[in-house]
C-alpha atoms as a PDB file:
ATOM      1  CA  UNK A   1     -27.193  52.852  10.809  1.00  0.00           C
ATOM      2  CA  UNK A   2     -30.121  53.355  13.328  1.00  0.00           C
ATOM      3  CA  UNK A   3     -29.551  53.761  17.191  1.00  0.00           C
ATOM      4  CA  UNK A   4     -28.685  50.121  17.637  1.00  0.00           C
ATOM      5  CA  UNK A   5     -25.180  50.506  15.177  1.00  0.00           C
ATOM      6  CA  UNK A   6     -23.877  46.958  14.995  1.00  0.00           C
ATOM      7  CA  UNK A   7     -25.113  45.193  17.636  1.00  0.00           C
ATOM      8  CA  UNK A   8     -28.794  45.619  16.075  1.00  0.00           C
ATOM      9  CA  UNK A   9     -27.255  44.269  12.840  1.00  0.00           C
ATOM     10  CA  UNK A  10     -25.839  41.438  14.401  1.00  0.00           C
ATOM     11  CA  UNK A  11     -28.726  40.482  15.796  1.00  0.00           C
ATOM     12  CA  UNK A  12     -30.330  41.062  12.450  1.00  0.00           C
ATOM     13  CA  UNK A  13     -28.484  38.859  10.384  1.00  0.00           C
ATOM     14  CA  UNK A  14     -28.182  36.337  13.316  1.00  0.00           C
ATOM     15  CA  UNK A  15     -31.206  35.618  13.017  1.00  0.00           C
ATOM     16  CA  UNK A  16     -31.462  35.057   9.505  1.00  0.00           C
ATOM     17  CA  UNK A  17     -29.324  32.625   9.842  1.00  0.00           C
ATOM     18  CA  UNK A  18     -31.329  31.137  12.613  1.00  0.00           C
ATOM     19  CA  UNK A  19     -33.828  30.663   9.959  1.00  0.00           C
ATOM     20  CA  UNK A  20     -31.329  29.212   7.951  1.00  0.00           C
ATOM     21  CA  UNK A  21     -30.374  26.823  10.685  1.00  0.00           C
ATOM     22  CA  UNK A  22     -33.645  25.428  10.705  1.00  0.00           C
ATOM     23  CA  UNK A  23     -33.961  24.609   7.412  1.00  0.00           C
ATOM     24  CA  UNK A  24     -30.344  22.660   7.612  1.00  0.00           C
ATOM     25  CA  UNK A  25     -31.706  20.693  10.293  1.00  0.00           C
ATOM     26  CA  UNK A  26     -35.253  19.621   8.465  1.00  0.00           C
ATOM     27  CA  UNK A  27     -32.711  18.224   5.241  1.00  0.00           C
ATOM     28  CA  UNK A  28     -30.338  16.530   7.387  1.00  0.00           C
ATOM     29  CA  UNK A  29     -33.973  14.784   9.311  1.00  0.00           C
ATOM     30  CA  UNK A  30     -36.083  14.412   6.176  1.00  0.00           C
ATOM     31  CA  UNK A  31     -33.168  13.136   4.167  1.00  0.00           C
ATOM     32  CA  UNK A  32     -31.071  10.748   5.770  1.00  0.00           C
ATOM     33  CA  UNK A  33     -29.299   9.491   2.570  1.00  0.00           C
ATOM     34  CA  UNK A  34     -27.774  12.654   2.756  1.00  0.00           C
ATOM     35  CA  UNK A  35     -23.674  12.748   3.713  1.00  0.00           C
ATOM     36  CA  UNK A  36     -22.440  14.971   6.972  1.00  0.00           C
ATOM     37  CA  UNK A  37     -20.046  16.377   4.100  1.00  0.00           C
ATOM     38  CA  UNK A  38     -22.907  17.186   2.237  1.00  0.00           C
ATOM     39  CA  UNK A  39     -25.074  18.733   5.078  1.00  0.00           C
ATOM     40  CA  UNK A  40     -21.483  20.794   6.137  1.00  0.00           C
ATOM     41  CA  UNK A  41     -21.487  22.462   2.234  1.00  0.00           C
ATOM     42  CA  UNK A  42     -24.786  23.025   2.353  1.00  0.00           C
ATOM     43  CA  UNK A  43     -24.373  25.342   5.659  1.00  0.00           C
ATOM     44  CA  UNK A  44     -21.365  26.316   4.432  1.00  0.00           C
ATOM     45  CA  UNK A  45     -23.719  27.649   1.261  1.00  0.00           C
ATOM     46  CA  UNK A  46     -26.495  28.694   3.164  1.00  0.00           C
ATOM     47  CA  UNK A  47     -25.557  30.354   6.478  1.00  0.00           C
ATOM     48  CA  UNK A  48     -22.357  31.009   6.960  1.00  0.00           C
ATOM     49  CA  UNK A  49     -22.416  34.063   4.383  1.00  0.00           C
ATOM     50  CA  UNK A  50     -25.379  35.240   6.115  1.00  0.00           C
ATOM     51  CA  UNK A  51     -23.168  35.237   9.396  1.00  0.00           C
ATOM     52  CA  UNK A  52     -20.281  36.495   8.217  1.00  0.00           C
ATOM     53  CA  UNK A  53     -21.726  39.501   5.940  1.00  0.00           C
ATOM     54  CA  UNK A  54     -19.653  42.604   6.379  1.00  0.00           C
ATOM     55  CA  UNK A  55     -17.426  41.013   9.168  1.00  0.00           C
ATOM     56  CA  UNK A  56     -14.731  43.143   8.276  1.00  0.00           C
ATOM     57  CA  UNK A  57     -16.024  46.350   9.100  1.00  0.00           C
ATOM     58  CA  UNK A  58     -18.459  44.966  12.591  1.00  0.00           C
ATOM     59  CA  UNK A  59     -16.201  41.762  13.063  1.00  0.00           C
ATOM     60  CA  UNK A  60     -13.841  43.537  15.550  1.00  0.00           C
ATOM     61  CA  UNK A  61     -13.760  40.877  18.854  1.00  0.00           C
ATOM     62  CA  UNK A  62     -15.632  37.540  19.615  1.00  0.00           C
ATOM     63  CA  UNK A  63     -19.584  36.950  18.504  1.00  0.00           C
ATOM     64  CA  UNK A  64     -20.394  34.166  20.836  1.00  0.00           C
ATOM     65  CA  UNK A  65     -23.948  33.705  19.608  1.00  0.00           C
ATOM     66  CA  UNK A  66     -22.806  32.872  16.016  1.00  0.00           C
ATOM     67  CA  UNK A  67     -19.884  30.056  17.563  1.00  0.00           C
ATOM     68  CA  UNK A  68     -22.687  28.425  20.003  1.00  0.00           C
ATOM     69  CA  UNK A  69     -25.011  28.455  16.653  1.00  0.00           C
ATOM     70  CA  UNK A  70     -22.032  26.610  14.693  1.00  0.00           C
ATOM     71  CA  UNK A  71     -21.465  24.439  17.813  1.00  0.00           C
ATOM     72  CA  UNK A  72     -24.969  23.116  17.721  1.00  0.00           C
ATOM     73  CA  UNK A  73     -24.890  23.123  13.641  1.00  0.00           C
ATOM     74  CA  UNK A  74     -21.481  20.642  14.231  1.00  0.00           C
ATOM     75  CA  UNK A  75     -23.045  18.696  16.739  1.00  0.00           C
ATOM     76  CA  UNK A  76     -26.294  18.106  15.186  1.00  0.00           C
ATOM     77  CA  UNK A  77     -24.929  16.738  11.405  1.00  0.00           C
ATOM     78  CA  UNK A  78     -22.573  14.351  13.882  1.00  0.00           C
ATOM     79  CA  UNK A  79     -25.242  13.306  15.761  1.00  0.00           C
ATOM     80  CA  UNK A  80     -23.043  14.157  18.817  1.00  0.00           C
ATOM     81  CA  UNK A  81     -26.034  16.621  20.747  1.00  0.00           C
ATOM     82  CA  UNK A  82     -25.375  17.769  24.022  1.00  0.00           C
ATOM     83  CA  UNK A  83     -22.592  15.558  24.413  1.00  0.00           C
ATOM     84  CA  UNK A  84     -19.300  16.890  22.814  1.00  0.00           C
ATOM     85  CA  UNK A  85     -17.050  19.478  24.067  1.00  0.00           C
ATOM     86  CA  UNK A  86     -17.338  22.736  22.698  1.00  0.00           C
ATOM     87  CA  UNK A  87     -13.034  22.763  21.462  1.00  0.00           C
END
């Protein structure tokens, strides 16, 4: 691992799944047909293995980053933004 260690890699794969995150958000506002329990397997599919690659060896403690990125993932498919508490 380079100078960073784990804390560059975190930031690394957090922000692949930024990118990821993105994308989730374009489906869930160019397809509306589409079901919050459809939108939630499709991040479950798309970024949470992103996020939680390796997290057995670098998990050790909290990653608040990643839980305010699933925070705003949860609030946007309920349509519940910047109004929800974050339990």
């Amino acid at each position: 691992m380079d100078k960073g260690g784990w804390n560059s890699f975190k930031e690394r794969i957090f922000q692949k799944a930024k990118k990821k995150y993105g994308l989730v958000l374009i489906l869930h506002a160019r397809h509306t047909f589409l079901s919050t329990s459809a939108l939630t397997k499709i991040w479950q599919a798309l970024v949470r293995p992103i996020m939680e690659y390796a997290a057995e060896i670098w998990g050790e403690g909290n990653w608040e980053k990643a839980e305010i990125l699933q925070r705003e993932m949860g609030r946007n498919l309920l349509g519940h933004v910047g109004n929800s508490a974050n339990e």
